[in-house]
PDB file of N, CA and C in Angstrom:
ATOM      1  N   UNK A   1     -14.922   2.028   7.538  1.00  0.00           N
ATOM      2  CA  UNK A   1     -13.505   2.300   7.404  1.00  0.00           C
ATOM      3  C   UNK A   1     -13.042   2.213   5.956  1.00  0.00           C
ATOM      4  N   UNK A   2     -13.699   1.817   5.278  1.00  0.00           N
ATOM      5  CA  UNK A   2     -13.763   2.176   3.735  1.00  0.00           C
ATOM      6  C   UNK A   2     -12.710   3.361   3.067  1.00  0.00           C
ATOM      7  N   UNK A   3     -11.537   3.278   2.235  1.00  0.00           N
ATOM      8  CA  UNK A   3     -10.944   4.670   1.513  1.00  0.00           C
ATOM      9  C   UNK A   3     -10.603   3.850   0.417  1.00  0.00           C
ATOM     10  N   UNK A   4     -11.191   5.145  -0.256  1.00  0.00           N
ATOM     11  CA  UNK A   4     -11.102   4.073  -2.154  1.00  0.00           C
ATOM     12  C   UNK A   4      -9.690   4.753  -2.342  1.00  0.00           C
ATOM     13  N   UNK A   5      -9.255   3.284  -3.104  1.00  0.00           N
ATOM     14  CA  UNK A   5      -7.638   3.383  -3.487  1.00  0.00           C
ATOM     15  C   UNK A   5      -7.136   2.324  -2.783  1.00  0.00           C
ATOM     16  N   UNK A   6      -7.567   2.089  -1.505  1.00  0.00           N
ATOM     17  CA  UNK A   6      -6.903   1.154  -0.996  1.00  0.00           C
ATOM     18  C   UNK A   6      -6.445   0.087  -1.505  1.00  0.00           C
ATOM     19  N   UNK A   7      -5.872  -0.522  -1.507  1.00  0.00           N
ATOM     20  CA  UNK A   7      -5.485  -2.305  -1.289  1.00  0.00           C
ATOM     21  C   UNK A   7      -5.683  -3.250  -0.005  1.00  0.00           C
ATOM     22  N   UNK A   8      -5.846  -4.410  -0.005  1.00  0.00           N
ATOM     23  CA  UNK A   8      -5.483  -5.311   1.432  1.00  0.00           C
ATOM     24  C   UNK A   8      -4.549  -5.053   2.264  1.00  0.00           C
ATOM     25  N   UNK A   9      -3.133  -4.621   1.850  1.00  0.00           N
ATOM     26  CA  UNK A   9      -2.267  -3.943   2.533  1.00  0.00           C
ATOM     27  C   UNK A   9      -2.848  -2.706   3.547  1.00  0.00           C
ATOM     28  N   UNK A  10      -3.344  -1.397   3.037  1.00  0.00           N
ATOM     29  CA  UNK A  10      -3.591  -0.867   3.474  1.00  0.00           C
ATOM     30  C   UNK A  10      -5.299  -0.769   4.282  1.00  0.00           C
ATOM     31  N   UNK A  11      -5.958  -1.829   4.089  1.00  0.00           N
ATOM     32  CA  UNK A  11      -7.127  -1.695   4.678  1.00  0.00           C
ATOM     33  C   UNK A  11      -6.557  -2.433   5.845  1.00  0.00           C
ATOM     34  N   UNK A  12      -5.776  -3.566   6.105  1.00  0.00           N
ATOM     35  CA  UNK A  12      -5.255  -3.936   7.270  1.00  0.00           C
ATOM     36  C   UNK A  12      -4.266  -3.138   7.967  1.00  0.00           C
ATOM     37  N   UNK A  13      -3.879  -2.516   7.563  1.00  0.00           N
ATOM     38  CA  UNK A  13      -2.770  -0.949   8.156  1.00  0.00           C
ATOM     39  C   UNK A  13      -3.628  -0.415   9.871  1.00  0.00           C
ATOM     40  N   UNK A  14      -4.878   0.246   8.443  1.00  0.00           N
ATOM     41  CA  UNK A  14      -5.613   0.929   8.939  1.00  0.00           C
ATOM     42  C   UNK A  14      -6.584   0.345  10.462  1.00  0.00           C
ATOM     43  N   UNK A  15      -6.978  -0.982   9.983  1.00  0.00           N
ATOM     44  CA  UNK A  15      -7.734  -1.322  11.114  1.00  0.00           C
ATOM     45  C   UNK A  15      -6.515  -1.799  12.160  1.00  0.00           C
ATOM     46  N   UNK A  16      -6.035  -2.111  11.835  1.00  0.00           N
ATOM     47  CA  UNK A  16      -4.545  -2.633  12.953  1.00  0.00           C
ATOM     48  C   UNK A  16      -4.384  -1.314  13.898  1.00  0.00           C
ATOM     49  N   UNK A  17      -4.057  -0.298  13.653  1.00  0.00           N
ATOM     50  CA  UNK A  17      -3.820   1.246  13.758  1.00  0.00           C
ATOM     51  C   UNK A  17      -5.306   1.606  14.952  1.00  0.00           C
ATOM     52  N   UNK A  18      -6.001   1.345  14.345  1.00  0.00           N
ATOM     53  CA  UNK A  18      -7.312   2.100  15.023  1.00  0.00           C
ATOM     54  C   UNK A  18      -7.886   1.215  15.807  1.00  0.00           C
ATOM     55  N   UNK A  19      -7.681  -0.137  15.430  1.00  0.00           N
ATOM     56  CA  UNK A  19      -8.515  -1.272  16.902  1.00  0.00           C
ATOM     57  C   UNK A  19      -8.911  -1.020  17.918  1.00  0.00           C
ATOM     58  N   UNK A  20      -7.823  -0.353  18.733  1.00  0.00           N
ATOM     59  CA  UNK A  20      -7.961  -0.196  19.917  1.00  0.00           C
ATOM     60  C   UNK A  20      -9.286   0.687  20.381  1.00  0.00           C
ATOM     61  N   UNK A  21      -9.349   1.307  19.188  1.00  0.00           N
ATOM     62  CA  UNK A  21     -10.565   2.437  19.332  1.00  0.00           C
ATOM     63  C   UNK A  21     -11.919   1.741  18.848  1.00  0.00           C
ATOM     64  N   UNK A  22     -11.691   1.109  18.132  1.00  0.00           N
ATOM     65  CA  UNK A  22     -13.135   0.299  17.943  1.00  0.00           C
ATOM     66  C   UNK A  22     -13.791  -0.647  18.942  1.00  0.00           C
ATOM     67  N   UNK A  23     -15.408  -0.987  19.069  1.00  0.00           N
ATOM     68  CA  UNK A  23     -15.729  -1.883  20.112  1.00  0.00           C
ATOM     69  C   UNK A  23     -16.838  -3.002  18.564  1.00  0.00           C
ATOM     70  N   UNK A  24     -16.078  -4.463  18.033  1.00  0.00           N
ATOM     71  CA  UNK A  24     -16.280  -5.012  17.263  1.00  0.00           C
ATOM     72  C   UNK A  24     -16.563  -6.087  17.886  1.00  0.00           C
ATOM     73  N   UNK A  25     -17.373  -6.745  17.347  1.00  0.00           N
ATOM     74  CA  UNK A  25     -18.105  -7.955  17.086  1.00  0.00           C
ATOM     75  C   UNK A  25     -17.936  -9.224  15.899  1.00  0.00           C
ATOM     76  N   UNK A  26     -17.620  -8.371  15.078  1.00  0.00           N
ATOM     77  CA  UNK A  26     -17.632  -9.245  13.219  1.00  0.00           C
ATOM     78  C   UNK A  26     -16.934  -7.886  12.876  1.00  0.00           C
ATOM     79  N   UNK A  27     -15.514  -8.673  12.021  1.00  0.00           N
ATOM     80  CA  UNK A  27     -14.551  -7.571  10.724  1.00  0.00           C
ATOM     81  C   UNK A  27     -15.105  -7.968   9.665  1.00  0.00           C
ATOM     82  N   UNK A  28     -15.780  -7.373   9.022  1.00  0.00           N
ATOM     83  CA  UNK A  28     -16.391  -8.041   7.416  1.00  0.00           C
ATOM     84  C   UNK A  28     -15.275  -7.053   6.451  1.00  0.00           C
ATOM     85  N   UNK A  29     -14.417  -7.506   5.725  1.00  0.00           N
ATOM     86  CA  UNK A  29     -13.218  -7.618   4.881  1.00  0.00           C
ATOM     87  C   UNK A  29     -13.944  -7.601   3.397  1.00  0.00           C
ATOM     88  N   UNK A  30     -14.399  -6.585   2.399  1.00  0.00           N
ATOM     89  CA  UNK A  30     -14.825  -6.556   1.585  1.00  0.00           C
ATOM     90  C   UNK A  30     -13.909  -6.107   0.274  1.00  0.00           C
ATOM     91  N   UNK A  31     -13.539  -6.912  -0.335  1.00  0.00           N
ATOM     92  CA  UNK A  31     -12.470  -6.193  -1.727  1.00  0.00           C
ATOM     93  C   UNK A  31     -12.946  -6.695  -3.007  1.00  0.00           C
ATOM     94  N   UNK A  32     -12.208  -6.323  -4.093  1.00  0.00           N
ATOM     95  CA  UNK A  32     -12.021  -6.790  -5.198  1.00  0.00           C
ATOM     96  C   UNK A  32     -10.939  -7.114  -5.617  1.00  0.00           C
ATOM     97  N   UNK A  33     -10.544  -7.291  -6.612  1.00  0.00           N
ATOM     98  CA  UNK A  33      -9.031  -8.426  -7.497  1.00  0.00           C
ATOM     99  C   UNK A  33      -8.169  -6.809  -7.437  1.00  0.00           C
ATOM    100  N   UNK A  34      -8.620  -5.936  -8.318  1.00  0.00           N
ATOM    101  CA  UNK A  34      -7.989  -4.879  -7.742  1.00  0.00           C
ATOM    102  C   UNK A  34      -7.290  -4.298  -6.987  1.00  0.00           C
ATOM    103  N   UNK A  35      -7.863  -4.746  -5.282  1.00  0.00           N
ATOM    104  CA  UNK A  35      -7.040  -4.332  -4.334  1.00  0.00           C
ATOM    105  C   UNK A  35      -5.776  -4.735  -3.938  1.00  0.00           C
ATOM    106  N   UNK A  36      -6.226  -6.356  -4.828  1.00  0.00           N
ATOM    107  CA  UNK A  36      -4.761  -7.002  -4.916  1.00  0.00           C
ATOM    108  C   UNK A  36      -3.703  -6.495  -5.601  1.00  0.00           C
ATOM    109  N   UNK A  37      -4.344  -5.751  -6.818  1.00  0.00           N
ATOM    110  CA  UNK A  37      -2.952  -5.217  -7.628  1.00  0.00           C
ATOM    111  C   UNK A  37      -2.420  -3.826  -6.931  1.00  0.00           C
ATOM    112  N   UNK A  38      -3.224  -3.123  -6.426  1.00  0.00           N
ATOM    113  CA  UNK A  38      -2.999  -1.909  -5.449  1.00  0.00           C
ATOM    114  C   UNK A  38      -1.908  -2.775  -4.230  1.00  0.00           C
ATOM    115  N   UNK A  39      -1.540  -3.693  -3.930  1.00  0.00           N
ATOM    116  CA  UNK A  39      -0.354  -4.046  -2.830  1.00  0.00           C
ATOM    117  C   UNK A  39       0.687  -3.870  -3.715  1.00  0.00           C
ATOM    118  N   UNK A  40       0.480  -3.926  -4.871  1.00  0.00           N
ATOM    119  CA  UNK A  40       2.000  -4.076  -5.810  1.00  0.00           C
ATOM    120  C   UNK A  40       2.738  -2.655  -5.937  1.00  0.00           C
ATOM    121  N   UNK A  41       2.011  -1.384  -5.560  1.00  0.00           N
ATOM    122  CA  UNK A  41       2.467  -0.558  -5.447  1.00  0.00           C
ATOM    123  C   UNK A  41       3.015  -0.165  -4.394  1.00  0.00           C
ATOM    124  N   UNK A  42       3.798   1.044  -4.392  1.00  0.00           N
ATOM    125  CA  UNK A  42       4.712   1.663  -3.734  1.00  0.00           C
ATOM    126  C   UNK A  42       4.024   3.555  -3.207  1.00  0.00           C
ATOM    127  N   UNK A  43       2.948   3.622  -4.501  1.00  0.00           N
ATOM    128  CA  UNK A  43       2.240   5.060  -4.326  1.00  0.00           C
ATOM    129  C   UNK A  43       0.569   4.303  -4.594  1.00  0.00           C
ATOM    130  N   UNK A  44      -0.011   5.272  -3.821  1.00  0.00           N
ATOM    131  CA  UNK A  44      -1.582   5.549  -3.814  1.00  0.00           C
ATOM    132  C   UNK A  44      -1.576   6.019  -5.747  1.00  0.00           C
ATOM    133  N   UNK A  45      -2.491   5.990  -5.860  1.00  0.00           N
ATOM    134  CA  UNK A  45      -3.124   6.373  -7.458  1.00  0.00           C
ATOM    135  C   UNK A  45      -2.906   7.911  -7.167  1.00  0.00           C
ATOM    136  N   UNK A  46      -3.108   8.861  -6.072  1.00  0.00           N
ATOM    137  CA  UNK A  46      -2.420  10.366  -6.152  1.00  0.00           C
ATOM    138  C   UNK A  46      -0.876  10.362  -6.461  1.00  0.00           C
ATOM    139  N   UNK A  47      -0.047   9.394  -6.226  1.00  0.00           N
ATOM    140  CA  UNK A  47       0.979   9.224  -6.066  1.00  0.00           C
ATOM    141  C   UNK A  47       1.970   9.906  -5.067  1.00  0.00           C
ATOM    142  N   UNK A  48       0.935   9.783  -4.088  1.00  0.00           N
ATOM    143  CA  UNK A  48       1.298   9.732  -2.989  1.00  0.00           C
ATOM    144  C   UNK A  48       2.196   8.326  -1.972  1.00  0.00           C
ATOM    145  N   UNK A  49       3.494   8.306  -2.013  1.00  0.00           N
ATOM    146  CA  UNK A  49       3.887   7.186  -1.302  1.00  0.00           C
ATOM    147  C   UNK A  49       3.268   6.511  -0.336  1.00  0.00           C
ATOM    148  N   UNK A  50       3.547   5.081  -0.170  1.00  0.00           N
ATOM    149  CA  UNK A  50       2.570   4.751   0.600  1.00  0.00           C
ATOM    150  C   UNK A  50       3.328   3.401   1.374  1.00  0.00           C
ATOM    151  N   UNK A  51       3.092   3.010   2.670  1.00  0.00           N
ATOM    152  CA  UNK A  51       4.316   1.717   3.507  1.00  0.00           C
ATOM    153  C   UNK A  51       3.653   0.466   2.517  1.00  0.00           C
ATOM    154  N   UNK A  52       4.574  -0.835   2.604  1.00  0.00           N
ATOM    155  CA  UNK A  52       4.047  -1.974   1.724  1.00  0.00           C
ATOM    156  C   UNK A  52       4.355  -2.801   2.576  1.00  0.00           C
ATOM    157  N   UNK A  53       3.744  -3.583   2.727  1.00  0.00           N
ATOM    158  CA  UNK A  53       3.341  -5.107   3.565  1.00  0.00           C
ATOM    159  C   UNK A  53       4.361  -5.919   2.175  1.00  0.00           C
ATOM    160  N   UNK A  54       5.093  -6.843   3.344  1.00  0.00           N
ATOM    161  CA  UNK A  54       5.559  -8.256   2.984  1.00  0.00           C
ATOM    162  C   UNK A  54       5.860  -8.899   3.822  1.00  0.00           C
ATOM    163  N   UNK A  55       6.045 -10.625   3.577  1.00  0.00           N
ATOM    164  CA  UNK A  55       5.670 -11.698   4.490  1.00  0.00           C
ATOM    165  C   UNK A  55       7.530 -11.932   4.862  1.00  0.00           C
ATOM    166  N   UNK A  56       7.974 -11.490   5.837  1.00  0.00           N
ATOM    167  CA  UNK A  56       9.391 -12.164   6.273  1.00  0.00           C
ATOM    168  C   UNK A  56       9.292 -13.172   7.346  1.00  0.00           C
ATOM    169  N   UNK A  57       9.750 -14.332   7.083  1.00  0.00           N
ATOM    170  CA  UNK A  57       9.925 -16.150   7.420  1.00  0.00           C
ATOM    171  C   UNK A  57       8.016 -16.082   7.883  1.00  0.00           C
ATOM    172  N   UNK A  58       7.204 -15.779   7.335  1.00  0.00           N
ATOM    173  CA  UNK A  58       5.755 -15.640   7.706  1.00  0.00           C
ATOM    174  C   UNK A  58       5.373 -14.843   8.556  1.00  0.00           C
ATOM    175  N   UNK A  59       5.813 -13.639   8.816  1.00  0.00           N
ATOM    176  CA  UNK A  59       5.188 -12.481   9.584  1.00  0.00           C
ATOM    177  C   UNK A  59       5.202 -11.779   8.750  1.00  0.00           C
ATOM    178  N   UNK A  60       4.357 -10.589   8.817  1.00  0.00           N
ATOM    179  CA  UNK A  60       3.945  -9.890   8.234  1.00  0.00           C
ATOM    180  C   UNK A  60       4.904  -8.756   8.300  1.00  0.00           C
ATOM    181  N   UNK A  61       5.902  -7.608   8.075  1.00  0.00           N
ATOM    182  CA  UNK A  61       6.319  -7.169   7.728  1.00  0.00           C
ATOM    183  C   UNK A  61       6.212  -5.742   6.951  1.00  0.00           C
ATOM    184  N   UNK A  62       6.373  -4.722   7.642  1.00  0.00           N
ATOM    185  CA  UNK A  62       6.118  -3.281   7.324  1.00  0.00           C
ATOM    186  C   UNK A  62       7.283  -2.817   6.314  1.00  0.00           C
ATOM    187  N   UNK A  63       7.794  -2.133   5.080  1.00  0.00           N
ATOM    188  CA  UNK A  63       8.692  -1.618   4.620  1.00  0.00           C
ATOM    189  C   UNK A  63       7.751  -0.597   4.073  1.00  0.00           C
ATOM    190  N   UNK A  64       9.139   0.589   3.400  1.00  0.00           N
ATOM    191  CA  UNK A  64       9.069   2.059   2.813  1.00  0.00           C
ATOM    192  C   UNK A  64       8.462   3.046   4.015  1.00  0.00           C
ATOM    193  N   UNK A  65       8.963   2.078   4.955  1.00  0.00           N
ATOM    194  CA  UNK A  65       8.768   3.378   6.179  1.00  0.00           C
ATOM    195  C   UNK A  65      10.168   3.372   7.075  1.00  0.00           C
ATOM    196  N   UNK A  66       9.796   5.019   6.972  1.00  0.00           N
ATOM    197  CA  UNK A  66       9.122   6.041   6.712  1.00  0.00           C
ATOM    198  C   UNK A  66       8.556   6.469   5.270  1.00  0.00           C
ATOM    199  N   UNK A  67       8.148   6.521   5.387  1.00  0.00           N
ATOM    200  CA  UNK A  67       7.336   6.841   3.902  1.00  0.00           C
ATOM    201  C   UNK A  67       8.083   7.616   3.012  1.00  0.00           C
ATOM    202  N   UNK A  68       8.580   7.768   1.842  1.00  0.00           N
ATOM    203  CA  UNK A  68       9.254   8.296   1.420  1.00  0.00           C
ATOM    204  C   UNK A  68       8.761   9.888   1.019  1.00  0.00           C
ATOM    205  N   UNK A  69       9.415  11.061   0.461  1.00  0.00           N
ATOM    206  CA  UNK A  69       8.365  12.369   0.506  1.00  0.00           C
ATOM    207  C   UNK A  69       8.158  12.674  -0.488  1.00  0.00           C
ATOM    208  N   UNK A  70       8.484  12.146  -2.114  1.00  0.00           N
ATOM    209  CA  UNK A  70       8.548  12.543  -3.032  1.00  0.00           C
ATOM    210  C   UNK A  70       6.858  11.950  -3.370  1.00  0.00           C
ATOM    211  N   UNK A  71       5.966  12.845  -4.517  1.00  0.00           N
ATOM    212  CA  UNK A  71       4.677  12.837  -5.052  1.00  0.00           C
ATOM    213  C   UNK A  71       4.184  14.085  -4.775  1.00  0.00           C
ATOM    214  N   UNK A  72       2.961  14.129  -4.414  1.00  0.00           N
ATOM    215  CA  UNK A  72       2.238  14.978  -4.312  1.00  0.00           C
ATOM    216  C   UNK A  72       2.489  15.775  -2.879  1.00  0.00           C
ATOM    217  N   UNK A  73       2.658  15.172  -1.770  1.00  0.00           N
ATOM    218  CA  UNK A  73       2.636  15.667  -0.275  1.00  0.00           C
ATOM    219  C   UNK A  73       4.321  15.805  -0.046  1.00  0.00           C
ATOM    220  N   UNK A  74       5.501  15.610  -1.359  1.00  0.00           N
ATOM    221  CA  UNK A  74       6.450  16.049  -0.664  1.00  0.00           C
ATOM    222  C   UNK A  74       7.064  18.098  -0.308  1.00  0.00           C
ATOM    223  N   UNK A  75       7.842  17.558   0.760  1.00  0.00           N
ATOM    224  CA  UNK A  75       8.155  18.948   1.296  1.00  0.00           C
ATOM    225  C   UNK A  75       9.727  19.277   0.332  1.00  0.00           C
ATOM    226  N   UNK A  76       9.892  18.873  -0.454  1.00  0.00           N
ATOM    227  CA  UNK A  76      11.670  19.063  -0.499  1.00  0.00           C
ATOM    228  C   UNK A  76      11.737  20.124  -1.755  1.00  0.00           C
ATOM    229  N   UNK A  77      10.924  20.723  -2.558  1.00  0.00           N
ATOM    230  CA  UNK A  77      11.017  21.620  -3.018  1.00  0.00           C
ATOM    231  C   UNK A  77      10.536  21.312  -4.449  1.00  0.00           C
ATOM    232  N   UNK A  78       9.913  21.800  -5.481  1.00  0.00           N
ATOM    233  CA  UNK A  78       9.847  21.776  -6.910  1.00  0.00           C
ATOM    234  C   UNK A  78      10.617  21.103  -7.409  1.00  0.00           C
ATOM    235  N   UNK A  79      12.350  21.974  -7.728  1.00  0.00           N
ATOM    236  CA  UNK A  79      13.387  21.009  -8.388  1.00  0.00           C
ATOM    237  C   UNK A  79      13.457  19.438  -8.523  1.00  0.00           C
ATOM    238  N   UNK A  80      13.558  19.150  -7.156  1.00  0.00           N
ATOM    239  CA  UNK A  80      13.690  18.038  -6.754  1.00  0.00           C
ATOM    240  C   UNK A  80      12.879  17.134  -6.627  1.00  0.00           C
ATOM    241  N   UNK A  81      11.660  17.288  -6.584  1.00  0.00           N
ATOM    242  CA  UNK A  81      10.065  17.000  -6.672  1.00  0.00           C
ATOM    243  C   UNK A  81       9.896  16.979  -8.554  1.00  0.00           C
ATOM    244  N   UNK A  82      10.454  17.724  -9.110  1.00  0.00           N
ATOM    245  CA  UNK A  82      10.436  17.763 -10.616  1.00  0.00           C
ATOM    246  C   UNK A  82       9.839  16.445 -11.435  1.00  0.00           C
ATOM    247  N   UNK A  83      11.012  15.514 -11.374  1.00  0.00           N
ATOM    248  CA  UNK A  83      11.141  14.581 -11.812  1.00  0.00           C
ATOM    249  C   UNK A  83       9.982  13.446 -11.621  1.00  0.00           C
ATOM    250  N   UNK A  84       9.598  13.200 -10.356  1.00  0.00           N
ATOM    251  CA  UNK A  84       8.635  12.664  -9.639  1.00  0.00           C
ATOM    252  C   UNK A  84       7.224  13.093 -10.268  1.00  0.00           C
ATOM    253  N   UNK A  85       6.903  14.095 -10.508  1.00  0.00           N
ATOM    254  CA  UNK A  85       5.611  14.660 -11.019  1.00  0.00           C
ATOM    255  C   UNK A  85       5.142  14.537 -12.542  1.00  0.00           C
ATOM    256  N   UNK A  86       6.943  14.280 -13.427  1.00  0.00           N
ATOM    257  CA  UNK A  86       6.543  13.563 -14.536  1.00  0.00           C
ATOM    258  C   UNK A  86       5.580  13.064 -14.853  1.00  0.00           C
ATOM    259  N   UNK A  87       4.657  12.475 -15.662  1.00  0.00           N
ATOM    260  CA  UNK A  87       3.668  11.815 -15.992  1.00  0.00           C
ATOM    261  C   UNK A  87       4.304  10.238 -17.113  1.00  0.00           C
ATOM    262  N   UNK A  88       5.751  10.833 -17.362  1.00  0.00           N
ATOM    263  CA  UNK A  88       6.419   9.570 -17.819  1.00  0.00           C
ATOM    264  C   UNK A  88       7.230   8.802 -16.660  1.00  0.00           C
ATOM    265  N   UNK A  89       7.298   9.169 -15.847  1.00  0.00           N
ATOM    266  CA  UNK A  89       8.317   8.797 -14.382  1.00  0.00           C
ATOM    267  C   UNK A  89       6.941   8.353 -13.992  1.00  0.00           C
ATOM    268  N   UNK A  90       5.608   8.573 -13.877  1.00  0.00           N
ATOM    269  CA  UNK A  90       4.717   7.977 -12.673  1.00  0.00           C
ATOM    270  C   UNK A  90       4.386   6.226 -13.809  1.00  0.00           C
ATOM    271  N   UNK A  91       4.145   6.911 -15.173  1.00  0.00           N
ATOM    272  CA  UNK A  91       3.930   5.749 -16.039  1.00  0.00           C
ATOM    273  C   UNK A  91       4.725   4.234 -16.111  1.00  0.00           C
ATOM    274  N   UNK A  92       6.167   4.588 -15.697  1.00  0.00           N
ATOM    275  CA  UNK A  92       7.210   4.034 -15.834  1.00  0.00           C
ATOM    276  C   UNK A  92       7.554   3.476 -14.448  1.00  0.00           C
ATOM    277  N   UNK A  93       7.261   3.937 -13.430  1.00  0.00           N
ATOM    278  CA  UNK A  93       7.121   3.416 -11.872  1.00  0.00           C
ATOM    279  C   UNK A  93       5.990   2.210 -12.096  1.00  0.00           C
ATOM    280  N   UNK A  94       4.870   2.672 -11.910  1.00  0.00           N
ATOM    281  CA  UNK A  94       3.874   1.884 -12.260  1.00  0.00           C
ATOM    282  C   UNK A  94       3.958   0.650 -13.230  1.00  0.00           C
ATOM    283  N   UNK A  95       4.810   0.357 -14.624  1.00  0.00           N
ATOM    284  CA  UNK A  95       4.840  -0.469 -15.279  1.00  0.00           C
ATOM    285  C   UNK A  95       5.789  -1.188 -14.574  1.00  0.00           C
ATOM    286  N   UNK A  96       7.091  -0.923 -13.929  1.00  0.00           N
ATOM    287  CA  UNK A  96       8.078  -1.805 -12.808  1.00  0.00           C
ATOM    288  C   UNK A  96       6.996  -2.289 -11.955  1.00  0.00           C
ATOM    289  N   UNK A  97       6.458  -1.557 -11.439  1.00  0.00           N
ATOM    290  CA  UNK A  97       5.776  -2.290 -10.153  1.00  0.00           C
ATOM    291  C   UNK A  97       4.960  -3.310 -10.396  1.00  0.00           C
ATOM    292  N   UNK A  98       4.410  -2.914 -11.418  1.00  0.00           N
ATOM    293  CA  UNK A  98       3.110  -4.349 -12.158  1.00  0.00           C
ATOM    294  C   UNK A  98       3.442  -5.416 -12.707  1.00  0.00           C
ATOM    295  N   UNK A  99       4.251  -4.793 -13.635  1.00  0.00           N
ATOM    296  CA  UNK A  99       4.853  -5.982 -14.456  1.00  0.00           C
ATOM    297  C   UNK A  99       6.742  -6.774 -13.881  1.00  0.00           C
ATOM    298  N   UNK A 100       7.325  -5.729 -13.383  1.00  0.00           N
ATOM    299  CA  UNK A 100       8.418  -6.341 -13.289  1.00  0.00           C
ATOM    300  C   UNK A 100       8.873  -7.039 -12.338  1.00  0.00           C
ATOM    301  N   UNK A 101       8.515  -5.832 -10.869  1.00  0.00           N
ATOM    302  CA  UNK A 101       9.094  -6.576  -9.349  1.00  0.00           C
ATOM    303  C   UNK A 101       8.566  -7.732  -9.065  1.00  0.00           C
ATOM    304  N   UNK A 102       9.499  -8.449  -8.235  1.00  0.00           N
ATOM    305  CA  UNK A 102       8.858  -9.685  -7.834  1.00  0.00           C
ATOM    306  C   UNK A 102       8.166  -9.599  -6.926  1.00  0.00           C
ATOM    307  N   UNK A 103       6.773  -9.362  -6.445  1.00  0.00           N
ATOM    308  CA  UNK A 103       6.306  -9.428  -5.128  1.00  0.00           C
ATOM    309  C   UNK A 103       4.905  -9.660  -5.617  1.00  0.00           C
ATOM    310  N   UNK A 104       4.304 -10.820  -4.673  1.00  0.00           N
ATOM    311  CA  UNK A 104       3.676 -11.840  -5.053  1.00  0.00           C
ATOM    312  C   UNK A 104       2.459 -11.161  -4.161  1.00  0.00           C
ATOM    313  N   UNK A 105       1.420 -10.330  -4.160  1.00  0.00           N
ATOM    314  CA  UNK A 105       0.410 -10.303  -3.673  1.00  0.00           C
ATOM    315  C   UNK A 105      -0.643 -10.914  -2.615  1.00  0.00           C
ATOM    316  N   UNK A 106      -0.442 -12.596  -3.124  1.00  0.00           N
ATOM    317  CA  UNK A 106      -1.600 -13.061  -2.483  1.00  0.00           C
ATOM    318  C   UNK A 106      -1.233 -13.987  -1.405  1.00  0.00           C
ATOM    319  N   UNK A 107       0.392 -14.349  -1.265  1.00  0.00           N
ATOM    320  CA  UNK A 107       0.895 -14.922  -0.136  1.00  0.00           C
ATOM    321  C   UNK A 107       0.259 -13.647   1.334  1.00  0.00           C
ATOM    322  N   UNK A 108       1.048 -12.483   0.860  1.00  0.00           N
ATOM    323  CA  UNK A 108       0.776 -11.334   1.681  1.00  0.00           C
ATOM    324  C   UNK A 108      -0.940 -11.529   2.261  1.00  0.00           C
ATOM    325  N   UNK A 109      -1.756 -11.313   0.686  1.00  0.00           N
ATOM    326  CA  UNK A 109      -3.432 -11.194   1.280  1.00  0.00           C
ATOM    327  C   UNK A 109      -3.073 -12.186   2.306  1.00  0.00           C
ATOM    328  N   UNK A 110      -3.089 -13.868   2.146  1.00  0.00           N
ATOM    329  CA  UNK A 110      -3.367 -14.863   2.708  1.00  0.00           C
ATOM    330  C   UNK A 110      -3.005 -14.617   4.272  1.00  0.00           C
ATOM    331  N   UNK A 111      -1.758 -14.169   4.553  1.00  0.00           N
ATOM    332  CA  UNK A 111      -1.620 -13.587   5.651  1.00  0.00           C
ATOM    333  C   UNK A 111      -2.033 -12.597   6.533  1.00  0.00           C
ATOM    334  N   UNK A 112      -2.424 -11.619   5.749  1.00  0.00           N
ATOM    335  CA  UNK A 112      -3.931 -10.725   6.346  1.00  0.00           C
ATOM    336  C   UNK A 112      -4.516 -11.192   6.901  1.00  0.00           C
ATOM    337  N   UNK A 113      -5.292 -12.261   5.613  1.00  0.00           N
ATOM    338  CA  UNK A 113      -6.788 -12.773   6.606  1.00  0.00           C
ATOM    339  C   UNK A 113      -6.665 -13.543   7.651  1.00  0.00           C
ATOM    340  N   UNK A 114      -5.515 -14.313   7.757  1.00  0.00           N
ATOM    341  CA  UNK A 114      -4.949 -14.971   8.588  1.00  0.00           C
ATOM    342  C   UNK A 114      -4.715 -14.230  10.089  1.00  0.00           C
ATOM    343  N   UNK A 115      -3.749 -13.326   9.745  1.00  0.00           N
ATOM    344  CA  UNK A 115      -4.175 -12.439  11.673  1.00  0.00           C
ATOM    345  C   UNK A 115      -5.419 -11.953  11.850  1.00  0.00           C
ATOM    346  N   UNK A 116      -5.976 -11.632  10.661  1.00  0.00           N
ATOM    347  CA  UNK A 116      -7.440 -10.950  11.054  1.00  0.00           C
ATOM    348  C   UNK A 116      -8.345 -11.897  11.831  1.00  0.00           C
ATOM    349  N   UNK A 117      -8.249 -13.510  11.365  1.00  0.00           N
ATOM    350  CA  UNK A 117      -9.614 -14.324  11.682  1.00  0.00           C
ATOM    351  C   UNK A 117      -9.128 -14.896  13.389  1.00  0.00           C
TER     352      UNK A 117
END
């Protein structure tokens, strides 16, 4: 179940989503420090929007859904899509998200592994 780009956020999305279809024994949960900084975003590295996990009173917590349409996969037209495709607008998203917002990564992981085990 592996998709590079991911984060912890989204590798738990995914298996949450598809469980039902799997017949498991052992979840072996394989990342790097990386994937942690990939929760801090809001877009995939296509910049493609993407939902973000956070912990409300300790549950886990879905936001930016619906997914928003602006990046690469939106439908709303060029014009309006314009701005978004910037390469100074994706630079400048990305430096808020890393450096500025407050949202703390590893409370979130901790809670992952936590429903997972």
């Amino acid at each position: 179940m592996g998709v590079a780009g991911y984060g912890i956020d989204q590798m738990y999305s995914l298996y949450m989503r598809e469980r039902g279809r799997l017949y498991t024994n052992l979840l072996v949960l394989a990342f790097i420090g990386d994937d942690l900084r990939r929760m801090k975003l809001t877009a995939f590295l296509t910049q493609n929007p993407k939902p973000r996990l956070f912990l409300s009173r300790e549950r886990l917590t879905v936001t930016n859904v619906p997914v928003p349409t602006w990046g690469l996969a939106a439908r709303t037209g060029w014009l309006e899509e314009f701005p978004n495709s910037l390469v100074l607008v994706q630079i400048l998203r990305s430096i808020y998200e890393m450096f500025i917002q407050d949202y703390d990564p590893l409370p979130v992981a901790e809670r992952v592994f936590a429903e997972l085990n």
